[in-house]
Protein backbone atom coordinates (compact mmCIF):
# COMPACT_ATOMS: atom_id res chain seq x y z
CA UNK A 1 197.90 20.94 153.19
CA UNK A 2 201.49 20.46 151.23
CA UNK A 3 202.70 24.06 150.21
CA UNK A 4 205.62 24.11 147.15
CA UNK A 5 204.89 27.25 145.24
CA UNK A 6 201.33 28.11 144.58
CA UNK A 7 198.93 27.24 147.63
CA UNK A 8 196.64 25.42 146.03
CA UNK A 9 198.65 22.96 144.03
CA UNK A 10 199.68 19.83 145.29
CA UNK A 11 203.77 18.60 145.71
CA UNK A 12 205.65 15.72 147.04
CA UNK A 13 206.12 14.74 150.80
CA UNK A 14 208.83 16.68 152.83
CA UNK A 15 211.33 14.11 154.04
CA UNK A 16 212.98 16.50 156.43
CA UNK A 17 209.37 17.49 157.37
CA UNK A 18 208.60 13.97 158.26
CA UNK A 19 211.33 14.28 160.87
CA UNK A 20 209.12 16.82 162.56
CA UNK A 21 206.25 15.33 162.32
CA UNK A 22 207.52 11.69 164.03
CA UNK A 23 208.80 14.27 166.43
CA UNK A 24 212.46 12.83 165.97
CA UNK A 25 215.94 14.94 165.94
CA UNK A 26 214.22 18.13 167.76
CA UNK A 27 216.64 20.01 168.43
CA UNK A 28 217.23 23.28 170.36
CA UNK A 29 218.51 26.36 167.64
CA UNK A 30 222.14 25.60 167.23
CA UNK A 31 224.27 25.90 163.56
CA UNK A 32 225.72 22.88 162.19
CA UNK A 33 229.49 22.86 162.54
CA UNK A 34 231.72 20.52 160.76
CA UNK A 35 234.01 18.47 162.35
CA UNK A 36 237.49 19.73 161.68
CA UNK A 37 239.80 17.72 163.75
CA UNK A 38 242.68 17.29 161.13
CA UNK A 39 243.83 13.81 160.62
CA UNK A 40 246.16 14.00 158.59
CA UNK A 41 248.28 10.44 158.96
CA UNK A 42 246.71 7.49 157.06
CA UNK A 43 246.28 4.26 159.10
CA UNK A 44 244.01 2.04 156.53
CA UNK A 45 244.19 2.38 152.23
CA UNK A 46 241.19 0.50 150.17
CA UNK A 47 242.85 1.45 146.82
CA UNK A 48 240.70 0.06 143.77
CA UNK A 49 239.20 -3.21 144.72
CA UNK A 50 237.12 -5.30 142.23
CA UNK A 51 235.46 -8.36 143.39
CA UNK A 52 233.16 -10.95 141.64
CA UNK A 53 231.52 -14.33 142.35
CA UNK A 54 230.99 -15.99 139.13
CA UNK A 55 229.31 -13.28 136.65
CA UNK A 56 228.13 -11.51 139.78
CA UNK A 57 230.48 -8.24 139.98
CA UNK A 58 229.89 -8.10 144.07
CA UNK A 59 232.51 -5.02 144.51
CA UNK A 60 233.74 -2.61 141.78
CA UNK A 61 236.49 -0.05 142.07
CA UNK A 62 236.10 0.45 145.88
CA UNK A 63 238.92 2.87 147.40
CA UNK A 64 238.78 5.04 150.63
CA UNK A 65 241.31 6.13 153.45
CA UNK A 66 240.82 6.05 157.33
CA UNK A 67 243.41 8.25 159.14
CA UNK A 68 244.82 7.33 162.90
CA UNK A 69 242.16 7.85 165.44
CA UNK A 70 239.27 8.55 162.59
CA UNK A 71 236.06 6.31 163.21
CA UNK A 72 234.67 5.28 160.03
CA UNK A 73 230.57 4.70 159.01
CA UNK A 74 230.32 2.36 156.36
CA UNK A 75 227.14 2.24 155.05
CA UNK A 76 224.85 0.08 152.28
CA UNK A 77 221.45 -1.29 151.76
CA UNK A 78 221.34 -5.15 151.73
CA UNK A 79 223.51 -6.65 148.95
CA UNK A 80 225.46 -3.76 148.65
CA UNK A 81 228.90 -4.64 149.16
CA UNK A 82 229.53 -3.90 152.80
CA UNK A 83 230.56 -7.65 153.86
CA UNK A 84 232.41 -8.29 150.77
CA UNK A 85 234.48 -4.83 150.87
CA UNK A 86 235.40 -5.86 154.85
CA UNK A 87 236.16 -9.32 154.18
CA UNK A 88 238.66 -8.00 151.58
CA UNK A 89 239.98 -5.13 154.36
CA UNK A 90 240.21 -7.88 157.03
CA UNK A 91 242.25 -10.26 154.58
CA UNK A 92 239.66 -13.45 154.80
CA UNK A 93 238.93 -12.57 150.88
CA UNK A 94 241.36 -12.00 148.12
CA UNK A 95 240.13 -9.19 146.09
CA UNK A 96 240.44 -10.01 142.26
CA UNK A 97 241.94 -6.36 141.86
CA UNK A 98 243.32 -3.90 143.98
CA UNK A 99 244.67 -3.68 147.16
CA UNK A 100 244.66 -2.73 151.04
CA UNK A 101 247.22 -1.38 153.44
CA UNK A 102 247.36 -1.14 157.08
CA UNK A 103 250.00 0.56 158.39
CA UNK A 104 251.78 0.51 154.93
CA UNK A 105 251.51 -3.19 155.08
CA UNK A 106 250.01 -5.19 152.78
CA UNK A 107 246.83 -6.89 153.83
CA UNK A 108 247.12 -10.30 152.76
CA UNK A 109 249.51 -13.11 151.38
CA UNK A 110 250.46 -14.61 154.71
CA UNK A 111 251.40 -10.79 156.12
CA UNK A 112 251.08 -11.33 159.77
CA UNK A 113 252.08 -7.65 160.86
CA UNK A 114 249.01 -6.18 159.07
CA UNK A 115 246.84 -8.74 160.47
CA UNK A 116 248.39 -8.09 164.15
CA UNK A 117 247.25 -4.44 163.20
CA UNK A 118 243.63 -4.86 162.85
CA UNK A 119 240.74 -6.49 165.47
CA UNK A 120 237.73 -7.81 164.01
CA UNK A 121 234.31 -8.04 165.98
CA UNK A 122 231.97 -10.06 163.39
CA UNK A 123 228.27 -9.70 163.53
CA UNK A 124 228.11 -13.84 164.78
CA UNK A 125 228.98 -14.10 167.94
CA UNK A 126 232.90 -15.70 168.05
CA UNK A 127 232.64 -17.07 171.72
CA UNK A 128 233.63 -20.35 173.71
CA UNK A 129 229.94 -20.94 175.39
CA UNK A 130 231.09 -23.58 177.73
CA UNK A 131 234.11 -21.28 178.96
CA UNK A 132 234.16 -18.63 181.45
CA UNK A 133 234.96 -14.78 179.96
CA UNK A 134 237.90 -14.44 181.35
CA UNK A 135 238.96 -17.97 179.36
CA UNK A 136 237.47 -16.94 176.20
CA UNK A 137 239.68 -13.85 176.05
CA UNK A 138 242.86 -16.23 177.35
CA UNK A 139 242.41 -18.07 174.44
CA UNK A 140 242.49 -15.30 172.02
CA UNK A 141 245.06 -13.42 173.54
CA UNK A 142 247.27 -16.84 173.50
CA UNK A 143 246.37 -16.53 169.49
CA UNK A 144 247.88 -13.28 169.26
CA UNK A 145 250.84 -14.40 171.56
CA UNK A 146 250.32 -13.23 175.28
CA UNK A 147 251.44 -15.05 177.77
CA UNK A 148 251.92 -14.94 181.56
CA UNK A 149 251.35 -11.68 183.43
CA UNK A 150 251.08 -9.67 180.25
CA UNK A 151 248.05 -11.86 179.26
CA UNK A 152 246.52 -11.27 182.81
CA UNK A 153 246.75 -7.56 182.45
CA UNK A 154 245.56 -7.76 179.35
CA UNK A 155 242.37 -9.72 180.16
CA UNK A 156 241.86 -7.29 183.43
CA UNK A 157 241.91 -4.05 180.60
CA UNK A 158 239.82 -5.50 178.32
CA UNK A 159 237.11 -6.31 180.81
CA UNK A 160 237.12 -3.38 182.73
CA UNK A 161 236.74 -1.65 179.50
CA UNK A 162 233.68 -3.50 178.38
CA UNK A 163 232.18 -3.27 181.90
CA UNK A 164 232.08 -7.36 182.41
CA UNK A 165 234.46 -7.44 185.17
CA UNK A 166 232.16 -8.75 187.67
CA UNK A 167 231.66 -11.21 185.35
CA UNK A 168 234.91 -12.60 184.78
CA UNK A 169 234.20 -16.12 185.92
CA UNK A 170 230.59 -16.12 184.41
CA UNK A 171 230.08 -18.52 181.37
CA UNK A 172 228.61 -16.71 178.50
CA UNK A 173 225.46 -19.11 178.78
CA UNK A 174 224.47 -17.27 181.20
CA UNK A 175 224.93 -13.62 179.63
CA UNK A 176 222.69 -11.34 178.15
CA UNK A 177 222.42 -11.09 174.42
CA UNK A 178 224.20 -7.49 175.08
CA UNK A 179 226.75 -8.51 177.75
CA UNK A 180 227.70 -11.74 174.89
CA UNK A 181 228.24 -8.63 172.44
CA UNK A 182 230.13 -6.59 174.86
CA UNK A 183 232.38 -9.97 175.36
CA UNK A 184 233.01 -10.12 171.94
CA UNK A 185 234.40 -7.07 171.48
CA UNK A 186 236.90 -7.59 174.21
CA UNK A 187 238.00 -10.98 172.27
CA UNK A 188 239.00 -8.53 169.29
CA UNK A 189 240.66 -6.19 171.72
CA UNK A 190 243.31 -8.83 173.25
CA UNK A 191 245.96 -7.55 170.97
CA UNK A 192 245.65 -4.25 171.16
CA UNK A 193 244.67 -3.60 167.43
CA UNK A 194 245.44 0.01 166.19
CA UNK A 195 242.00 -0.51 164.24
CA UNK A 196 238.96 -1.77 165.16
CA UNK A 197 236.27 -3.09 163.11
CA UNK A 198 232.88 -3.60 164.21
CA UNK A 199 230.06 -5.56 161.95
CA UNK A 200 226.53 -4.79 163.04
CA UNK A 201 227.75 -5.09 166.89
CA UNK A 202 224.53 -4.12 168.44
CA UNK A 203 222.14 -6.49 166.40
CA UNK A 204 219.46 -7.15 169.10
CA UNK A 205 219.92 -5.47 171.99
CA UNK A 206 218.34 -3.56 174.24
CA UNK A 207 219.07 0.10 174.86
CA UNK A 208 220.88 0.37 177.77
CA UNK A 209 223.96 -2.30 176.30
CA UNK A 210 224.23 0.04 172.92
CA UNK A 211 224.51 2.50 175.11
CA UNK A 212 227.60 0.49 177.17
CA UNK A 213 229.04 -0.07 173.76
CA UNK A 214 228.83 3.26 172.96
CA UNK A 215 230.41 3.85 176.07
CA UNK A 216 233.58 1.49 174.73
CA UNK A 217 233.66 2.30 171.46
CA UNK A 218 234.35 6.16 172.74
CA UNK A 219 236.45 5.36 175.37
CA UNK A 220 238.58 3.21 172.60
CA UNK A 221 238.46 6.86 170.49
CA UNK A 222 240.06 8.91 172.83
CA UNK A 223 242.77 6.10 173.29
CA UNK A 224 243.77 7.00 169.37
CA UNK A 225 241.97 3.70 168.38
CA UNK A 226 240.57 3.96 164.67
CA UNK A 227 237.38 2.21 164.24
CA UNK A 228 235.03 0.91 161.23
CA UNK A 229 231.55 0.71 162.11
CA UNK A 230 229.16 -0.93 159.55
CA UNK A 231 225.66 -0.36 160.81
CA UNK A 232 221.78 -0.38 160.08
CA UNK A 233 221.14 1.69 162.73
CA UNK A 234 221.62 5.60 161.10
CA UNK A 235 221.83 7.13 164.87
CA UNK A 236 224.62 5.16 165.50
CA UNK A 237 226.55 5.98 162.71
CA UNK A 238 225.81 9.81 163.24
CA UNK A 239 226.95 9.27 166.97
CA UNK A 240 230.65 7.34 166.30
CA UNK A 241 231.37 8.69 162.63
CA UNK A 242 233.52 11.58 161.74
CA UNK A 243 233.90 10.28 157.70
CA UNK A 244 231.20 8.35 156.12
CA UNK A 245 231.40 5.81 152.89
CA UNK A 246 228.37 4.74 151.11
CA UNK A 247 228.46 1.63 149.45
CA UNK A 248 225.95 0.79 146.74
CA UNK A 249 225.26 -1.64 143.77
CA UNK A 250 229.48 -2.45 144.51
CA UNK A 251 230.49 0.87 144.23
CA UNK A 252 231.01 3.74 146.73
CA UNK A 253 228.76 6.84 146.07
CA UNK A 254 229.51 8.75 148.81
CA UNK A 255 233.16 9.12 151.06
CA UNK A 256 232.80 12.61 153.01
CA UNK A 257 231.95 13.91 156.32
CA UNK A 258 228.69 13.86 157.89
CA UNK A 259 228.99 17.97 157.34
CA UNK A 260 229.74 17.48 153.56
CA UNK A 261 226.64 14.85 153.32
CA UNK A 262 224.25 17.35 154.84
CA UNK A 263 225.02 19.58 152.19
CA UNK A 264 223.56 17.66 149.54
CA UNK A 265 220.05 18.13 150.44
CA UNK A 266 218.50 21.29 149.35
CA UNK A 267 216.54 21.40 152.71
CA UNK A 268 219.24 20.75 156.03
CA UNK A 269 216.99 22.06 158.46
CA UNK A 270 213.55 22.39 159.35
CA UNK A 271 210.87 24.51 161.69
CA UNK A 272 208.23 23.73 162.99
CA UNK A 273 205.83 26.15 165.04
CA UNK A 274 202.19 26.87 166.36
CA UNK A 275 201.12 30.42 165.18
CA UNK A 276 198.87 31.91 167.62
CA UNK A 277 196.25 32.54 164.58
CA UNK A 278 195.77 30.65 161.35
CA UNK A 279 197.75 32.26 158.51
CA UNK A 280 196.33 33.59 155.38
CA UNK A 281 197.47 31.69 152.29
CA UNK A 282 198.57 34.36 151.03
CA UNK A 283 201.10 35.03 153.93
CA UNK A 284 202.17 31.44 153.17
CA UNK A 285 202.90 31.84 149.54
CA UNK A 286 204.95 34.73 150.72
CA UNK A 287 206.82 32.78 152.87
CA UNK A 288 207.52 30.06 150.44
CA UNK A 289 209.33 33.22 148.65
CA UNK A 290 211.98 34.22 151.82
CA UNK A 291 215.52 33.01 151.08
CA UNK A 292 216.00 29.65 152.58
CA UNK A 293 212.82 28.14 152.22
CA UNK A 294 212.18 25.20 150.44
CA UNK A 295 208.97 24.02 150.88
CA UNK A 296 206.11 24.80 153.68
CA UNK A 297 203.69 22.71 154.76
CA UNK A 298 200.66 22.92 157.08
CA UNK A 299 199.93 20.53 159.73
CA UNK A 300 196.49 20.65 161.66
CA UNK A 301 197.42 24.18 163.57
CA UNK A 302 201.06 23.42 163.22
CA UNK A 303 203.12 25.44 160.31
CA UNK A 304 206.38 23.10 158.69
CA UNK A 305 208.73 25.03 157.66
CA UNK A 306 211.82 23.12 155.66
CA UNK A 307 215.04 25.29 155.66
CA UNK A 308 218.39 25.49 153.45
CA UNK A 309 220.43 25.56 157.33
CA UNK A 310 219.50 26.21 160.99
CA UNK A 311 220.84 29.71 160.53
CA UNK A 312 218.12 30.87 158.70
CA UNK A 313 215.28 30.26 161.15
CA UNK A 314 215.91 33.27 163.01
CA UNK A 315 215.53 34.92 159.65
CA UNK A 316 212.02 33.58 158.87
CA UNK A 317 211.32 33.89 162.86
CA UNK A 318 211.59 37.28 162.46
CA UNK A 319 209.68 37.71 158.99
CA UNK A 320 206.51 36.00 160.56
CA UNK A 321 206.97 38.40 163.23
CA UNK A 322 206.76 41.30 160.87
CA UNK A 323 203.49 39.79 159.43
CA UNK A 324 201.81 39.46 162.62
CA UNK A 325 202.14 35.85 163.23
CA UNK A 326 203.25 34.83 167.04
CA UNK A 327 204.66 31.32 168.03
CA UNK A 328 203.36 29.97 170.89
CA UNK A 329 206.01 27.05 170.61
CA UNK A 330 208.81 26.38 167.92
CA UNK A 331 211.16 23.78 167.22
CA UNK A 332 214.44 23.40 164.95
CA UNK A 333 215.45 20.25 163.43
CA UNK A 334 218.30 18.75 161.08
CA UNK A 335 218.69 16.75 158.12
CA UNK A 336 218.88 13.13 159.57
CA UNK A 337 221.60 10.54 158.06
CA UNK A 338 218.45 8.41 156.96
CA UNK A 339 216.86 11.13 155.07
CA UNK A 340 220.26 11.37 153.50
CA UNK A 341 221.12 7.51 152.61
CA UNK A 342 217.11 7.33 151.18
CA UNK A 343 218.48 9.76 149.04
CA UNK A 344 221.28 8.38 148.12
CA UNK A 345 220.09 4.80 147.87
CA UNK A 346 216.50 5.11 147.26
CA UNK A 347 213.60 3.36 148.75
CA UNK A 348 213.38 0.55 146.88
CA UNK A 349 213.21 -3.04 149.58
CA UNK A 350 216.37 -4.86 148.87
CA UNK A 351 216.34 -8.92 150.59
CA UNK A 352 219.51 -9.96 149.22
């Protein structure tokens, strides 16, 4: 039974409530904080970029920043924009209109120093199969002009960073789909970019090598590296990201931190708990009334409980209380970035 004002009348499904119910995102009683690490110096500028491809408008008026050290989730269903807005950032696609900075450089018209700037790790593999790894990175490290014992080191960093060292002499024929990945983004590294960007780099692979990218990608973060991160994969985002842009039919709908996105749902948090005795509907209209709640929900002998923050579960905690209801078990959860970018995006199955 679905509870959103009267008990007896019907409502919509509870998207934050679903979270409970696939058990996903439980988490123990803690406020949301935002993140308020001030970065204040501007590494990357997408000011105003327009592209189209015939009387398809692919990209319209697409700007954001990323500041030095930020990590960056850009976002989009299929056809969005995403690949066209980083071929334009990368410099492999002149925009029509607007234009890109790295560094206060130009991105662009044969300007080398903003290239030398940025390190690209594309979602098809870039690798020399019949080469070992440490010869696939000599090769792109010679692109990017290392030589001699500065090339060397270079190679040794790169691996150990990636976790292939072991591997060094290893063709990639015989790697992993995940170790091939974890190559890759060495390749990008050679040169020491100051920003990183990363196009679906965990595409089919199994947990435990997104995990050892994970591992890279934050070890590259607490160097001061600045990364882009595009992304199907929501957790991942909401594990790397500190600023988020949405990209949508060409045009960015949302550019704010995860904090400022969970603000616009009406429910951020949720409850979920086993009363010790079935509650009167009356009790449960009542509780639809406490400040906070959204919408309530009943589950079997489970009560769902969807909340404007986390804070305010001690509240209604302690209302049931009063009323005589006990909890023999409770969880909290949060708004999830997918219940979020549904939002934002819709539902709708988009193949191109």
């Amino acid at each position: 039974m679905l509870l959103s004002g009267p008990v007896c009348h019907k409502a919509r499904p509870i998207r934050l409530l679903d979270t409970l119910r696939r058990g996903a995102y439980m988490l123990p009683f803690v406020p949301l904080q935002p993140n308020r690490h001030a970065m204040p110096d501007i590494l990357l500028s997408v000011d105003n970029l327009h592209k189209s491809f015939g009387a398809r408008q692919a990209v319209t008026a697409v700007s954001f920043d990323l500041s030095k050290g930020q990590t960056l989730g850009l976002l989009g269903p299929n056809g969005a924009g995403k690949s066209t807005t980083v071929s334009m950032v990368c410099g492999l696609l002149k925009p029509d209109q607007g234009e890109v900075r790295v560094g206060g450089q130009l991105v662009g018209q044969g300007n080398n120093t903003a290239k030398q700037m940025m390190g690209l790790v594309p979602q098809d593999l870039a690798l020399y199969e019949d080469l070992s790894a440490r010869e696939n990175l000599k090769i792109f490290g010679a692109l990017y002009g290392l030589k001699g014992a500065q090339l060397k080191s270079r190679c040794a960093q790169v691996l150990d960073l990636v976790q292939l060292t072991d591997r060094l002499a290893d063709k990639p024929t015989t790697f992993s789909g995940g170790m091939k990945r974890r190559l890759n983004i060495a390749a990008a590294l050679m040169h020491n970019p100051q920003l990183l960007i990363l196009d679906e780099p965990t595409v089919g692979i199994d947990p435990q090598s997104r995990n050892a990218i994970f591992d890279s990608l934050e070890a590259l973060k607490r160097q001061g590296c600045s990364l882009i991160y595009t992304s199907h994969y929501m957790e991942e985002v909401e594990r790397l990201a500190d600023h988020i842009v949405i990209i949508d039919h060409g045009q960015v709908i949302a550019n704010e931190s995860p904090a400022a996105l969970y603000e616009r749902l009406p429910a951020r948090a949720a409850l979920r708990l086993t009363p010790t005795r079935r509650l009167p509907d009356a009790t449960l209209q009542q509780l639809h009334q406490q400040p906070g709640v959204s919408e309530v929900a009943m589950e079997g002998e489970d009560l769902l409980i969807a909340l404007g923050s986390a804070e305010q579960a001690q509240d209604v905690l302690l209302w049931l209380t009063q009323q005589g209801c006990r909890a023999a078990q409770f969880f909290t959860a949060r708004t999830s970035l997918e219940a979020i970018f549904l939002t934002l995006t819709g539902r709708s199955l988009r193949d191109a």
